[in-house]
Protein backbone atom coordinates (compact mmCIF):
# COMPACT_ATOMS: atom_id res chain seq x y z
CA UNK A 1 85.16 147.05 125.53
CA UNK A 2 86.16 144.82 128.29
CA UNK A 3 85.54 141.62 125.84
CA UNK A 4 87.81 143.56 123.17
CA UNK A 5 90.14 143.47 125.27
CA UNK A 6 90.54 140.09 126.74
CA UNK A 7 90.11 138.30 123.30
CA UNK A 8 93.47 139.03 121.67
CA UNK A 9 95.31 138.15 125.04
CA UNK A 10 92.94 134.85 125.12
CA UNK A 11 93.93 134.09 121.47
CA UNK A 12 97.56 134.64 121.69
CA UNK A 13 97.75 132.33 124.81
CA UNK A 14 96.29 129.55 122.96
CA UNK A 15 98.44 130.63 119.29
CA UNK A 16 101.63 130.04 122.91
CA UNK A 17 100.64 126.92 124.05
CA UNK A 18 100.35 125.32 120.74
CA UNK A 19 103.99 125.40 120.12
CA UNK A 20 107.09 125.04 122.31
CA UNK A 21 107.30 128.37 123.62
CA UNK A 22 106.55 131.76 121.97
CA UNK A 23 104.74 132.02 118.52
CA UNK A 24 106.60 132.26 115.64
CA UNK A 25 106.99 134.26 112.75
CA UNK A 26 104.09 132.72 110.35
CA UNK A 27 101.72 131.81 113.99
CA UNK A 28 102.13 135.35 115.00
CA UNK A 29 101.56 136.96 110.89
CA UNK A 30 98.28 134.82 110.63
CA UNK A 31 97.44 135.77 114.27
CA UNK A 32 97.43 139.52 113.43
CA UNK A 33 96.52 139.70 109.70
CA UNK A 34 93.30 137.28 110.80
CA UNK A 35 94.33 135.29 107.29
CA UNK A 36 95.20 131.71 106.53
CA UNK A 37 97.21 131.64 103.04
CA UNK A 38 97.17 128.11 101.79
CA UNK A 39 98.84 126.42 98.79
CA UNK A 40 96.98 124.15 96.51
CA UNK A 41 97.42 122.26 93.64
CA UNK A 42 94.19 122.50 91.97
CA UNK A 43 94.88 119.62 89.85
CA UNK A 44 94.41 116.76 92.27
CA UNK A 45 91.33 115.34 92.06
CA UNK A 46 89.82 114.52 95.71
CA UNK A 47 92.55 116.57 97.13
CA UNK A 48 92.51 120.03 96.54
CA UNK A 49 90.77 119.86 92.74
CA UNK A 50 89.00 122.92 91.19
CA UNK A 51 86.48 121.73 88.48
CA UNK A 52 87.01 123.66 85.27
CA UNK A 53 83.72 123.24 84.66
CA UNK A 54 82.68 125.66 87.97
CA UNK A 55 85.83 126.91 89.02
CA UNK A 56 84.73 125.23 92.99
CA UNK A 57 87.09 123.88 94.74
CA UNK A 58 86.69 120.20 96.73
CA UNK A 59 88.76 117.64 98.05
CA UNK A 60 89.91 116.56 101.40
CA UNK A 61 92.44 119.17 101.80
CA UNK A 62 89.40 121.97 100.84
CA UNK A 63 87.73 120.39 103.92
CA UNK A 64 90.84 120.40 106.62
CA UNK A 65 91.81 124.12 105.00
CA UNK A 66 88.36 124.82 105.98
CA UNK A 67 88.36 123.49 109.39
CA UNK A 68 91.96 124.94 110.36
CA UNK A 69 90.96 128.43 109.49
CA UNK A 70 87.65 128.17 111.59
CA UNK A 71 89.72 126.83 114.78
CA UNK A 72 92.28 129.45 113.83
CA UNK A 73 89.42 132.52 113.54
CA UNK A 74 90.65 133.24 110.76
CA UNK A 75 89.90 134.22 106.86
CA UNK A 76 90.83 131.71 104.38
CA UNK A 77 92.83 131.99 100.88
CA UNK A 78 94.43 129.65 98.65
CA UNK A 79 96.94 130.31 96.47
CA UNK A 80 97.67 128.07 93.52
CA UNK A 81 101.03 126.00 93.57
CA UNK A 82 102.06 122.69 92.56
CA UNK A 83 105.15 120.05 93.44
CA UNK A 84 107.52 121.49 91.28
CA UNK A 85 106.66 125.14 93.22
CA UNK A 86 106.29 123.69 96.15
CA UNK A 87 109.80 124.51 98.18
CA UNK A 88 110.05 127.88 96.38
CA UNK A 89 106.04 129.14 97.37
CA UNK A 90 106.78 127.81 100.84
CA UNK A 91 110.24 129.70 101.15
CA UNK A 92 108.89 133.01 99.62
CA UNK A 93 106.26 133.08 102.19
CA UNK A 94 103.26 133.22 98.96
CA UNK A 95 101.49 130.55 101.64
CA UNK A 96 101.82 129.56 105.05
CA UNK A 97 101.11 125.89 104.99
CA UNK A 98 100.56 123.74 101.75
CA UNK A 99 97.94 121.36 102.13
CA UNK A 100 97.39 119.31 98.87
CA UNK A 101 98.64 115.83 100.04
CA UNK A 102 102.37 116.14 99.69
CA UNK A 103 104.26 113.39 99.49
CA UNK A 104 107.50 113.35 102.42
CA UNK A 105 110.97 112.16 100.66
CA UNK A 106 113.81 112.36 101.58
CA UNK A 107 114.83 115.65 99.13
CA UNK A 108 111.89 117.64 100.43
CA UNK A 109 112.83 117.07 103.73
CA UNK A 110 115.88 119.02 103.46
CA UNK A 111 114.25 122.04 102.24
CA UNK A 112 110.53 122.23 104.17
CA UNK A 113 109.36 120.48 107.73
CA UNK A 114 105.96 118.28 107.23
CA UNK A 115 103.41 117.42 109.76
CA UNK A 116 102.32 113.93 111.25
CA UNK A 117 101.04 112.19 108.14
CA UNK A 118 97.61 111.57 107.60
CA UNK A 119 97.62 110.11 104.19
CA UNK A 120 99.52 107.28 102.24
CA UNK A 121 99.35 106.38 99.02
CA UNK A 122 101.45 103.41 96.51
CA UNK A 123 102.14 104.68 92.70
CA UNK A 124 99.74 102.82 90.29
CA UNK A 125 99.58 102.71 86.27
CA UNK A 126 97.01 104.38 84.16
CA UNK A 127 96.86 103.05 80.55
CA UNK A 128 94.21 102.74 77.83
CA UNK A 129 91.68 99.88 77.44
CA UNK A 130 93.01 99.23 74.21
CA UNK A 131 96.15 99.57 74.94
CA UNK A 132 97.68 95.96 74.30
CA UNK A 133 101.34 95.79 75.48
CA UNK A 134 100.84 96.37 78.76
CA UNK A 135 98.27 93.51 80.40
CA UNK A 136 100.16 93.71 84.10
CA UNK A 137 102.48 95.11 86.02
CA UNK A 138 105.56 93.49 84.56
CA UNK A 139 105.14 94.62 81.17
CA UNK A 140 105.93 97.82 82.09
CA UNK A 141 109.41 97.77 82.19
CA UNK A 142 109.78 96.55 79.13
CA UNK A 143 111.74 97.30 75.91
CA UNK A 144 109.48 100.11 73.65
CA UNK A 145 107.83 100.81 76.19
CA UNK A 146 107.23 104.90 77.48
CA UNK A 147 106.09 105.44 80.51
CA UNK A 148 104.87 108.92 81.50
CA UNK A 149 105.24 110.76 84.75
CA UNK A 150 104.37 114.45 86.09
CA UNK A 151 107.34 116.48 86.77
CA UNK A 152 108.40 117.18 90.51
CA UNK A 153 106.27 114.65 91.63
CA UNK A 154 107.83 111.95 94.00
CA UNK A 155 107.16 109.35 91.31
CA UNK A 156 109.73 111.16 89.33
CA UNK A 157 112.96 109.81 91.15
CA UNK A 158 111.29 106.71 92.01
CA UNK A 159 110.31 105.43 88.44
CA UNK A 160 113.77 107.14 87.16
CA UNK A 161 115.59 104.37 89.74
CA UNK A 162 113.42 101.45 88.85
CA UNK A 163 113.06 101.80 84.87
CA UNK A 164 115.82 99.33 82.84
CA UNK A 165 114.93 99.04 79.83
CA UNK A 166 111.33 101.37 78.99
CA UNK A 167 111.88 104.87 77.77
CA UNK A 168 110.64 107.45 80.57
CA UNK A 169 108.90 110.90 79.38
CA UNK A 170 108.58 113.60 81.95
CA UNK A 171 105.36 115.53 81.82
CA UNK A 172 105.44 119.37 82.16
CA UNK A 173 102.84 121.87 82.01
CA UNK A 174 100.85 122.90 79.37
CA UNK A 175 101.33 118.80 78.28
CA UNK A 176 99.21 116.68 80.87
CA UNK A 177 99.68 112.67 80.99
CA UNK A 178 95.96 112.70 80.15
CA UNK A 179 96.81 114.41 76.83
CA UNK A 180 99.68 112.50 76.17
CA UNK A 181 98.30 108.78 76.48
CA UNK A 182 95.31 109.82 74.67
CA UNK A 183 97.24 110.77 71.75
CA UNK A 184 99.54 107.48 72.11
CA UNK A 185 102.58 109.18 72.11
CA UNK A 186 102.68 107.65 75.64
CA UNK A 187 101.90 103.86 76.23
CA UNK A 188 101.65 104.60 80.53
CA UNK A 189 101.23 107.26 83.27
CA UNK A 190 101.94 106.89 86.69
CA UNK A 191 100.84 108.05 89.60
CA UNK A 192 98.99 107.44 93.15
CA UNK A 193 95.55 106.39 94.57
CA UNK A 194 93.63 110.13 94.02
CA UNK A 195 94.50 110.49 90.84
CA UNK A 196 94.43 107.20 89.39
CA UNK A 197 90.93 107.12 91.04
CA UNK A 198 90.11 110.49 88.87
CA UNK A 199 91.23 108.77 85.97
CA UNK A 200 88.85 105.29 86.46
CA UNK A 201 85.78 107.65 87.57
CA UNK A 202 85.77 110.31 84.61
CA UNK A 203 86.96 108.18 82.05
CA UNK A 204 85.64 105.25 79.85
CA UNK A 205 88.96 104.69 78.53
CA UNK A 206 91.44 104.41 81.11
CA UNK A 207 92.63 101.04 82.77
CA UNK A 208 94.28 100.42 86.03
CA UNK A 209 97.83 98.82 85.99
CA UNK A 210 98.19 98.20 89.95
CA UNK A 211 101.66 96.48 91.70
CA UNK A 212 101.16 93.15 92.58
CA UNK A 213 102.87 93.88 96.13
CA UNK A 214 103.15 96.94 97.87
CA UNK A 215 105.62 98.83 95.30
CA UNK A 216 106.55 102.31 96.88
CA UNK A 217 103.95 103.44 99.73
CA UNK A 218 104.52 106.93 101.04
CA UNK A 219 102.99 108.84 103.33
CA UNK A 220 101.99 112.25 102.61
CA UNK A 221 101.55 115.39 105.22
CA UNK A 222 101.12 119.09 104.91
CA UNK A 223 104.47 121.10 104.54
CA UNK A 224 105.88 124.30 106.14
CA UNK A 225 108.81 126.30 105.70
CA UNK A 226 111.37 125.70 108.52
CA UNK A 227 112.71 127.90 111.21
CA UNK A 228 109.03 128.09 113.08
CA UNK A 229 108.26 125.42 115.33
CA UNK A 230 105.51 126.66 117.09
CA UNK A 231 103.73 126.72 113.43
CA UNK A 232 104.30 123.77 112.46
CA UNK A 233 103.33 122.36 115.81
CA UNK A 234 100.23 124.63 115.14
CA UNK A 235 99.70 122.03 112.21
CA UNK A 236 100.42 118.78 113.78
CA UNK A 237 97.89 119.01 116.87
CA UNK A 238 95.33 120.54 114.30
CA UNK A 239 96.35 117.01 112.23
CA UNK A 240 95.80 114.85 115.72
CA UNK A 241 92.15 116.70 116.42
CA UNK A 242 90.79 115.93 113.41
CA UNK A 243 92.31 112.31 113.36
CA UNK A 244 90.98 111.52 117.35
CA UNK A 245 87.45 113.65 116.86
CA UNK A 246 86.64 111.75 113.32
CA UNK A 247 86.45 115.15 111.05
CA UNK A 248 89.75 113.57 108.93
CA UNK A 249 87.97 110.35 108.41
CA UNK A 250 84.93 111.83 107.56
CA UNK A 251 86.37 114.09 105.14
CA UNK A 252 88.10 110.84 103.86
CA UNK A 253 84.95 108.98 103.45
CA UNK A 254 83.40 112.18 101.36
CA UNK A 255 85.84 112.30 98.72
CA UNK A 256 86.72 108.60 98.69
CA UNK A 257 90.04 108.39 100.31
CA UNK A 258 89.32 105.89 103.18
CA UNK A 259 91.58 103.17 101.60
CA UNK A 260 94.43 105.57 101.97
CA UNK A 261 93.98 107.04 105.41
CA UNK A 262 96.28 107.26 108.18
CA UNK A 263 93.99 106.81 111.56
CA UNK A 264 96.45 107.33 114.15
């Protein structure tokens, strides 16, 4: 009984000292519910990716999800989202962190608060090998040409800024820029290291289009809802633990992120 006792007080001094001052609202919900609710997009390969093959789940994020809600002595679930869901699943409390490699801009940043980064990743091209009007980079842009990109990614804006003169086609679901370059109605897709990487390892048609010079690098985090700092400062030394005892890069390493990792 005696044991009983002590190990709540224990746990909420530690859930206290992990943010600036008393736990907040999500901190003190997973505290007493013993439950870790994270958001996932289980389309991003080496991320948070659920084969549809199995139905498992694997990816980095899988692993730190994993490792959070044994520090935390807690249960974990996941709860399917994806960018354009993102803000809303956050802000309707149907997760308490998201943790599938989420790009920080500028327009998310008004809506959610994001950990330290830990990942960072350019935007890439995926065409087809036969594809023959775009060779390099600079044929992209390019009269005729359409270029494909996933709706509420962060690609989205950026390609919308930088395209002159090709056409480009937003992707929503059920359509996938797989689907749509396949069938040619599509001569690109963009989009970053994991999933270009998805495309080159499961594929013996796609081709890698990559910038000549770093073209848009941006680091990506885990996201939270605001108005509960201890949380998210719950989060970041979580982030800096794994970064400082090696679990982050080794989870890197497994699902072939190294190139992309933030060490410190």
């Amino acid at each position: 009984m005696l044991f009983s006792l002590r190990r709540p007080l224990m746990v909420s001094l530690l859930w206290m000292c992990a943010g600036s001052g008393l736990a907040g609202e999500v901190a003190e919900r997973v505290e007493s519910s013993h439950t870790l609710r994270v958001c996932i997009w289980p389309a991003y390969y080496a991320v948070s990716y659920r084969s549809p093959r199995t139905q498992d789940l694997s990816g980095i994020d899988i692993d730190m999800s994993a490792a959070l809600a044994k520090e935390l002595g807690t249960k974990l679930v996941y709860a399917d989202s994806s960018f354009p869901r993102l803000v809303e699943d956050l802000k309707q409390d149907r997760c308490d962190v998201s943790m599938f490699a989420i790009g920080i801009t500028a327009e998310r940043q008004k809506h959610l608060r994001f950990s330290t980064p830990y990942l960072q990743s350019d935007i890439y091209g995926i065409t087809t090998r036969s594809n023959r009007s775009i060779k390099t980079w600079a044929d992209i842009d390019k009269p005729g040409i359409k270029v494909a990109v996933q709706a509420g990614t962060f690609i989205e804006p950026v390609m919308s800024a930088w395209l002159k003169h090709a056409e480009m086609v937003v992707i929503k679901p059920t359509s996938t820029r797989e689907q749509e370059l396949e069938s040619g109605r599509v001569d690109i897709f963009m989009t970053d290291y994991p999933y270009s990487h998805r495309m080159l390892e499961t594929t013996d048609w796609a081709r890698l289009v990559a910038p000549p010079t770093p073209f848009h690098v941006l680091p990506y985090a885990y996201a939270v809802k605001p108005g509960d700092e201890a949380w998210l400062q719950r989060i970041n030394s979580f982030v800096a633990r794994t970064k400082k005892d090696g679990r982050l890069a080794q989870f890197a390493q497994r699902h072939g992120l190294s190139d992309i990792l933030i060490r410190d």
